[in-house]
C-alpha atoms as a PDB file:
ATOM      1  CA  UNK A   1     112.518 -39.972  17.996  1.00  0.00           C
ATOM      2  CA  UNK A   2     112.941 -39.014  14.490  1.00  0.00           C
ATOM      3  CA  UNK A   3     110.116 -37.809  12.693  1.00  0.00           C
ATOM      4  CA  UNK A   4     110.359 -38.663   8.939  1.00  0.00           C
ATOM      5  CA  UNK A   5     107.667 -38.566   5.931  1.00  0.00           C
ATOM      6  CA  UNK A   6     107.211 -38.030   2.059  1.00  0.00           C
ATOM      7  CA  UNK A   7     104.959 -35.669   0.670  1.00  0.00           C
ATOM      8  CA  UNK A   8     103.619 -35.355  -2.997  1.00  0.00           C
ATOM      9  CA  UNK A   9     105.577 -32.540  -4.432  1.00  0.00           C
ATOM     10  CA  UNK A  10     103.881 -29.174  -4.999  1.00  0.00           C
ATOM     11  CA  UNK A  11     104.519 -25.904  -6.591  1.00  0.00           C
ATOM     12  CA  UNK A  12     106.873 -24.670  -3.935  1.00  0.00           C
ATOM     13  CA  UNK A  13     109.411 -27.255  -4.531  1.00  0.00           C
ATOM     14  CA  UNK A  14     109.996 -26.056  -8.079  1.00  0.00           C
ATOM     15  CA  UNK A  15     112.938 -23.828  -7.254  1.00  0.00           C
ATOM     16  CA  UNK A  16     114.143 -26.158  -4.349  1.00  0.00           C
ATOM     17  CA  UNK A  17     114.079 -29.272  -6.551  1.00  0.00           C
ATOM     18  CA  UNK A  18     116.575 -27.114  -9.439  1.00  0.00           C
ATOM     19  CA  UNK A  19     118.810 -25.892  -6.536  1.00  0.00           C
ATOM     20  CA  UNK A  20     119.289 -29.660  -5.171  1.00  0.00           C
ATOM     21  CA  UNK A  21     120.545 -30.919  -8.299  1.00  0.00           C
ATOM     22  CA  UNK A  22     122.764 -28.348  -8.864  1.00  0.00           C
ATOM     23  CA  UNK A  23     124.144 -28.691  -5.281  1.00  0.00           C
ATOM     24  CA  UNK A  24     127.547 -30.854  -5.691  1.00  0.00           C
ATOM     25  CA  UNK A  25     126.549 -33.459  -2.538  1.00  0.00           C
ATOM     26  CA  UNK A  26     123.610 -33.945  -5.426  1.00  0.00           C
ATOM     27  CA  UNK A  27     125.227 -34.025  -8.583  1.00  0.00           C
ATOM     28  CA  UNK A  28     128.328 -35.894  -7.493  1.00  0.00           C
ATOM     29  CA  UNK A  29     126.180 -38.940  -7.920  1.00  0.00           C
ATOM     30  CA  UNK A  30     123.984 -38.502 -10.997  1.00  0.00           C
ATOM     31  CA  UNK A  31     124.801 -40.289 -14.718  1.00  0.00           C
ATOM     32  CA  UNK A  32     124.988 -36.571 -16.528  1.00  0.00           C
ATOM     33  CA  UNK A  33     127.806 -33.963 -15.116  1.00  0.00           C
ATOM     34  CA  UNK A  34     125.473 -31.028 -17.514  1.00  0.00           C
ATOM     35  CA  UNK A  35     124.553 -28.535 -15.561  1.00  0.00           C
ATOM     36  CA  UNK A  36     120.790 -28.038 -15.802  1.00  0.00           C
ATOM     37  CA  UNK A  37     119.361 -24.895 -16.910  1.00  0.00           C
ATOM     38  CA  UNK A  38     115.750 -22.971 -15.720  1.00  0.00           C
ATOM     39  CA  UNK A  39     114.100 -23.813 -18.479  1.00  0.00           C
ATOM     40  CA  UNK A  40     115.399 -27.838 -18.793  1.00  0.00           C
ATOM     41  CA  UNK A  41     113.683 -27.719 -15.596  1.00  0.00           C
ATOM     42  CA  UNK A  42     110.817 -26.161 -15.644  1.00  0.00           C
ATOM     43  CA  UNK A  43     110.166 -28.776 -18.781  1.00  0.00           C
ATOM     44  CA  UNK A  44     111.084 -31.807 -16.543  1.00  0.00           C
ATOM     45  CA  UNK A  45     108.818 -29.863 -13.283  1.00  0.00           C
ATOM     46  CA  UNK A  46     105.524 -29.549 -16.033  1.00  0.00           C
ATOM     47  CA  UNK A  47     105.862 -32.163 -17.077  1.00  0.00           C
ATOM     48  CA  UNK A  48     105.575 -34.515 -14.408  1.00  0.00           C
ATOM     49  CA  UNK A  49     101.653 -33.561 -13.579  1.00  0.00           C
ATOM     50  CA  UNK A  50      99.563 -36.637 -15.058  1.00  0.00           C
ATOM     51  CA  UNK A  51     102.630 -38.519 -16.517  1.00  0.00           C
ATOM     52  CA  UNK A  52     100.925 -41.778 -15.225  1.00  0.00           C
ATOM     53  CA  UNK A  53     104.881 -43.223 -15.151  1.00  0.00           C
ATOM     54  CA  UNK A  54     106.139 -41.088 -13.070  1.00  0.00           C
ATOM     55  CA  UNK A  55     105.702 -40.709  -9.192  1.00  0.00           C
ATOM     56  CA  UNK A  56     107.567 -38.241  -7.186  1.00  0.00           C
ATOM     57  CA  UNK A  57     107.894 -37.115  -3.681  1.00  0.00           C
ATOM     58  CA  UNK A  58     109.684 -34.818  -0.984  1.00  0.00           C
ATOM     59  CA  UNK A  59     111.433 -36.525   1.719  1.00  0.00           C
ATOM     60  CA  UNK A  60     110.979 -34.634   4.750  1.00  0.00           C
ATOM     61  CA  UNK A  61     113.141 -34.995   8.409  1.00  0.00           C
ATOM     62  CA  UNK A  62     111.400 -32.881  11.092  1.00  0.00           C
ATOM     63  CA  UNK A  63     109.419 -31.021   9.449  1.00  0.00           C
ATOM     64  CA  UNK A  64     112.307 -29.738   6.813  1.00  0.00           C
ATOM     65  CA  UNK A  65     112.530 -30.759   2.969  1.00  0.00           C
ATOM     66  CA  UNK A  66     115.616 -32.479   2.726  1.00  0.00           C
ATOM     67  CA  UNK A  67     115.135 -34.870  -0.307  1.00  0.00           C
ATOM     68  CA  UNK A  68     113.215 -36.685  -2.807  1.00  0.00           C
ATOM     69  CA  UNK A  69     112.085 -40.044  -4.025  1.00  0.00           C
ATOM     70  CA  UNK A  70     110.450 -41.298  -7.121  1.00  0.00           C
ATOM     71  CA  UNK A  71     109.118 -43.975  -9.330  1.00  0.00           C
ATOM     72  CA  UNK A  72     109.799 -44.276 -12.702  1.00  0.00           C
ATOM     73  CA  UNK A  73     109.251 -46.159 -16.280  1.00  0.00           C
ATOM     74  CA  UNK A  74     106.532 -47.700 -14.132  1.00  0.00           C
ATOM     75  CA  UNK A  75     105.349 -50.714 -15.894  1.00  0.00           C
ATOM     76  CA  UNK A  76     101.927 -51.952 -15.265  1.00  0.00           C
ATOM     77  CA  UNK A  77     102.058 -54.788 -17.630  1.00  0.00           C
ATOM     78  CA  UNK A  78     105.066 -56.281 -16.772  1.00  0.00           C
ATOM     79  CA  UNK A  79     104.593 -55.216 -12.902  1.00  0.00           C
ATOM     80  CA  UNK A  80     107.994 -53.138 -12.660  1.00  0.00           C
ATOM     81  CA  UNK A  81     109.375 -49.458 -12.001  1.00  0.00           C
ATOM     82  CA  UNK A  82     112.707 -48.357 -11.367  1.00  0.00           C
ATOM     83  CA  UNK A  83     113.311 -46.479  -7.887  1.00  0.00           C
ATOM     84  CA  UNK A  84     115.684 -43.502  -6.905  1.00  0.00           C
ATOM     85  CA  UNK A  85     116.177 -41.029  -4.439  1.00  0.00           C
ATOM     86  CA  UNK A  86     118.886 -38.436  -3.056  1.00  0.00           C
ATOM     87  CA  UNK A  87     118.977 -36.812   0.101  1.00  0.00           C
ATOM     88  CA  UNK A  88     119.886 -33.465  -0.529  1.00  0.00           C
ATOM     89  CA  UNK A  89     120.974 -32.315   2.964  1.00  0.00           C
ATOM     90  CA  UNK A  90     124.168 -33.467   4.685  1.00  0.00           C
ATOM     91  CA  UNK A  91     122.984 -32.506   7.434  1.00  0.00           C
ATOM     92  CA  UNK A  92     120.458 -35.829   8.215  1.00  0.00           C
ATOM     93  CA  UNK A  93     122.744 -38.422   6.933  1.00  0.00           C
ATOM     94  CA  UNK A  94     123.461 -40.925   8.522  1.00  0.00           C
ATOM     95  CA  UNK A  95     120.239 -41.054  10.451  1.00  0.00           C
ATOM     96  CA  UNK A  96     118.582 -43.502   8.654  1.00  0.00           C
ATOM     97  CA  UNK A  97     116.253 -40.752   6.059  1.00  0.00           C
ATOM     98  CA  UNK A  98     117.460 -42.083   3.391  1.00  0.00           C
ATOM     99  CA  UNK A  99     116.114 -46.025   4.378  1.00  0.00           C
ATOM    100  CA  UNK A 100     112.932 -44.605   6.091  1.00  0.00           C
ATOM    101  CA  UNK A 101     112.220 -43.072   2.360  1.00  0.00           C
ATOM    102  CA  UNK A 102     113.433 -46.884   0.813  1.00  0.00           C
ATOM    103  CA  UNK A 103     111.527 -48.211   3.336  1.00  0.00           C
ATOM    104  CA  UNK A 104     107.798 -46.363   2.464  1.00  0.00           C
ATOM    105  CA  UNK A 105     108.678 -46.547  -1.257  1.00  0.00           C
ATOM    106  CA  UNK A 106     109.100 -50.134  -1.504  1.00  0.00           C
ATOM    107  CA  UNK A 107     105.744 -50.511   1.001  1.00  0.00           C
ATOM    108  CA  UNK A 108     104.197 -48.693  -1.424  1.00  0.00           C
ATOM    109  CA  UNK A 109     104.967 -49.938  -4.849  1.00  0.00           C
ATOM    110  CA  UNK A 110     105.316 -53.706  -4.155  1.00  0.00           C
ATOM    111  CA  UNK A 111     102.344 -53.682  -1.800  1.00  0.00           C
ATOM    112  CA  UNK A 112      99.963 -50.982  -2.293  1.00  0.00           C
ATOM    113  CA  UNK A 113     100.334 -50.869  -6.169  1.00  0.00           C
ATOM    114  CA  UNK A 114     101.149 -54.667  -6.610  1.00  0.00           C
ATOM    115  CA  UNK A 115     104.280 -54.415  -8.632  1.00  0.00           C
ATOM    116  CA  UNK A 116     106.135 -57.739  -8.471  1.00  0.00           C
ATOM    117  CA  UNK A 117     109.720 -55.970  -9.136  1.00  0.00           C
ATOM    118  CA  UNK A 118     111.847 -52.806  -8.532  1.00  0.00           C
ATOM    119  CA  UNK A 119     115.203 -51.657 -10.044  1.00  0.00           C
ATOM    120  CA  UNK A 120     117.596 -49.082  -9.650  1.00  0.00           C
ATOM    121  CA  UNK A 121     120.783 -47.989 -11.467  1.00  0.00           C
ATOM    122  CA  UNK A 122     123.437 -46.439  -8.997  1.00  0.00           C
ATOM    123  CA  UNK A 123     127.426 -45.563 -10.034  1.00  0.00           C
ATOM    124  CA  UNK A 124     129.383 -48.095  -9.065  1.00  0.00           C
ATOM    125  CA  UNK A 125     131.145 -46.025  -6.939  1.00  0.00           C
ATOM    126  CA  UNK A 126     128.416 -44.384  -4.710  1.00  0.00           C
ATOM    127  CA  UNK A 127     128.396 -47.465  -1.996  1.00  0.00           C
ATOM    128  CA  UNK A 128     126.384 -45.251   0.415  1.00  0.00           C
ATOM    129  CA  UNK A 129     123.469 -45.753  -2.340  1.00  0.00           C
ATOM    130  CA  UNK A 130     123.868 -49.533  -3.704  1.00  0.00           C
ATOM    131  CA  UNK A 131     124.574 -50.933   0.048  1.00  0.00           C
ATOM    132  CA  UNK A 132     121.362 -48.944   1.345  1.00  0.00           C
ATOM    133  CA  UNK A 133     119.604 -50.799  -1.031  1.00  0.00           C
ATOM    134  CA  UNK A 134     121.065 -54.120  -0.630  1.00  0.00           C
ATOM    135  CA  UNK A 135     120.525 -53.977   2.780  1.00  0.00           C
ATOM    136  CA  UNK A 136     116.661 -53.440   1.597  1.00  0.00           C
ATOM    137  CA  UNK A 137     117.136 -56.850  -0.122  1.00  0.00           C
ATOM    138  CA  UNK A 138     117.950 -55.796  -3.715  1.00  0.00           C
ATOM    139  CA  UNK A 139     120.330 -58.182  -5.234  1.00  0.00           C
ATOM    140  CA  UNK A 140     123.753 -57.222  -7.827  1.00  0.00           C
ATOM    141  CA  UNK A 141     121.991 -58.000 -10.648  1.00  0.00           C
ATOM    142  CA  UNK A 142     124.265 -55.985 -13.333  1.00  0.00           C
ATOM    143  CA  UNK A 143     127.597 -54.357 -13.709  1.00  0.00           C
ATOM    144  CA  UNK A 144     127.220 -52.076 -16.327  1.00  0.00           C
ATOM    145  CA  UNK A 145     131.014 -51.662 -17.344  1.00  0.00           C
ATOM    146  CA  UNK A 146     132.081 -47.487 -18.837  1.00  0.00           C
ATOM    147  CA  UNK A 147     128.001 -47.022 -18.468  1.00  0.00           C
ATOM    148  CA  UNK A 148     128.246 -43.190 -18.208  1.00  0.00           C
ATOM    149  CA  UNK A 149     130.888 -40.287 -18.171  1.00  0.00           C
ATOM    150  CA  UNK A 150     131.476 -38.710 -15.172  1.00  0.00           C
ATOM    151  CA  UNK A 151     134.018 -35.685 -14.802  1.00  0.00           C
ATOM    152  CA  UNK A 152     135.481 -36.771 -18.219  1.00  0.00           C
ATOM    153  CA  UNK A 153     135.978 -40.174 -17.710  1.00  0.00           C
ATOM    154  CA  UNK A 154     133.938 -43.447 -17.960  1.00  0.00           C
ATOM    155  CA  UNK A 155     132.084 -45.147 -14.346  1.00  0.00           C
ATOM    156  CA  UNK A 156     130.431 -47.914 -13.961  1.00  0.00           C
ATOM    157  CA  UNK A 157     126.741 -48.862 -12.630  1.00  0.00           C
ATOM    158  CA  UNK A 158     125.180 -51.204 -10.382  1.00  0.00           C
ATOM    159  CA  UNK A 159     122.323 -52.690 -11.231  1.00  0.00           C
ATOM    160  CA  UNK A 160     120.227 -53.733  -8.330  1.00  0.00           C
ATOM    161  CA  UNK A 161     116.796 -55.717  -8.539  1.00  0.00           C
ATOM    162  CA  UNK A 162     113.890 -56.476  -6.008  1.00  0.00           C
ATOM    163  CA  UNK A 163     110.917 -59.052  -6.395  1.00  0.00           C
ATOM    164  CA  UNK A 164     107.624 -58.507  -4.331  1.00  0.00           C
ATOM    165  CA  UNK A 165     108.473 -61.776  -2.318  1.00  0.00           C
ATOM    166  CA  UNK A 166     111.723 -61.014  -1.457  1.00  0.00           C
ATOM    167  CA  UNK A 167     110.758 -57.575  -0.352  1.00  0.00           C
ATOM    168  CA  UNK A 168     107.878 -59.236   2.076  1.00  0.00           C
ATOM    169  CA  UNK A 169     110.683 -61.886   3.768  1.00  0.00           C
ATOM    170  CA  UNK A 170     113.771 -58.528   4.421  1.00  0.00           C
ATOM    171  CA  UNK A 171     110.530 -56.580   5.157  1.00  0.00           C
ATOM    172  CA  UNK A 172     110.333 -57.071   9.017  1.00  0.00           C
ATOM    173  CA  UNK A 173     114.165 -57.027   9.470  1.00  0.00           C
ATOM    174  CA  UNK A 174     114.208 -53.562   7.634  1.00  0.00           C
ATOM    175  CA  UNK A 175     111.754 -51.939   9.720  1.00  0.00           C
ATOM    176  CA  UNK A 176     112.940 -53.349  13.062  1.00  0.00           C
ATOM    177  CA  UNK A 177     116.366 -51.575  11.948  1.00  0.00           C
ATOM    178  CA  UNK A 178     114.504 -48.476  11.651  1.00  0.00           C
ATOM    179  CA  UNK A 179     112.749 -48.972  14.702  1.00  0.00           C
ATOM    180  CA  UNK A 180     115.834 -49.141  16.365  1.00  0.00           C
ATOM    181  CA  UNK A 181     116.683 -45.945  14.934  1.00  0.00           C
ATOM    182  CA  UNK A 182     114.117 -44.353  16.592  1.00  0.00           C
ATOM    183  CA  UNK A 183     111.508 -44.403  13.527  1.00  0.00           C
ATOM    184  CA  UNK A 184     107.962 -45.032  14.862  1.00  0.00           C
ATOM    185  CA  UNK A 185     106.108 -48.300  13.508  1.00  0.00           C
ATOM    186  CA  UNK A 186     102.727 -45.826  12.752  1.00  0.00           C
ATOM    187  CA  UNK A 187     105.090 -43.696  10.621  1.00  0.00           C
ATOM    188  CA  UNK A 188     106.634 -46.582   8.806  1.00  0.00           C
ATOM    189  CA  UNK A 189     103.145 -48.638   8.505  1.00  0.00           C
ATOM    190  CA  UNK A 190     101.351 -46.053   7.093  1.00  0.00           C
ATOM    191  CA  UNK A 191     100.281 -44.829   3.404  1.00  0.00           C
ATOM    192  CA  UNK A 192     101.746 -42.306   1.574  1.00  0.00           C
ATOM    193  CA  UNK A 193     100.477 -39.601  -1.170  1.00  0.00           C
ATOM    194  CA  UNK A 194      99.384 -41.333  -4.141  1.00  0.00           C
END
């Protein structure tokens, strides 16, 4: 059995959160290739208390931070948010962490908080990442052609969309994979941290 969960993030993840983007099996797969500094973060890390648009949390695997997840630009009045997430460990992937975090994200944004659609931009060439969220349902909705730079050189982006209703038909499917896994229903069925 694997024992998976997300957690609101809290002071102690300040220093682990810098040291995860920095790591290169992090950063290999963000738009921006600038290395961030102390202080860049410690803006981004205060400023995330009460930002209403903003919703962040620690994917753990036994008991162990190993990654985070988020909301973002979430849009009450047109019903949308974009979602992301890295898993900062090599160590647990491959065992299905990454789509037990999709899985409780897109429970709780499209259900809980009644968006009707999700988004997320991923570099074209991080398959891992767009097929993980395919397999979620999202759809190809974009191919945003020299998007960014990466290590000198223009990349493209994916972009990848999800209504409410499509999410509630790939819904079962998705957590009978995880099941399969070895992901208990009462740990994929229930809340997380507001």
């Amino acid at each position: 059995m694997i024992r998976a969960s997300l957690r609101s993030l809290d002071e102690a993840d300040r220093a682990r959160l810098l040291a995860w983007r920095a790591s290169p099996h992090v950063s290999a797969f963000m738009y921006s290739d600038h290395r961030i500094s102390a202080e860049e973060h410690d803006r981004w890390f205060n400023g995330i208390a009460g930002d209403s648009r903003r919703r962040f949390w620690v994917i753990e695997a036994d008991g162990a931070p190993v990654g985070l997840t988020n909301l973002a630009d979430i849009d009450t009045t047109h019903g949308r948010a974009t979602i992301a997430r890295y898993i900062a460990d090599p160590a647990v992937r491959g065992r299905g962490v990454g789509g037990f975090a999709e899985f409780k994200v897109l429970d709780h944004a499209l259900l809980q908080m009644g968006l009707r659609k999700l988004w997320s931009e991923v570099l074209e060439t991080n398959a891992v990442a767009w097929r993980l969220h395919m397999s979620h349902g999202f759809q190809r909705e974009a191919l945003f052609r020299g998007h960014v730079v990466k290590n000198g050189q223009p990349a493209n982006v994916v972009g990848l969309g999800l209504l409410s209703e499509e999410w509630r038909m790939i819904r079962p499917v998705a957590r009978q994979r995880l099941i399969d896994k070895g992901y208990v229903a009462e740990a994929l069925d229930g809340p997380i941290p507001d």
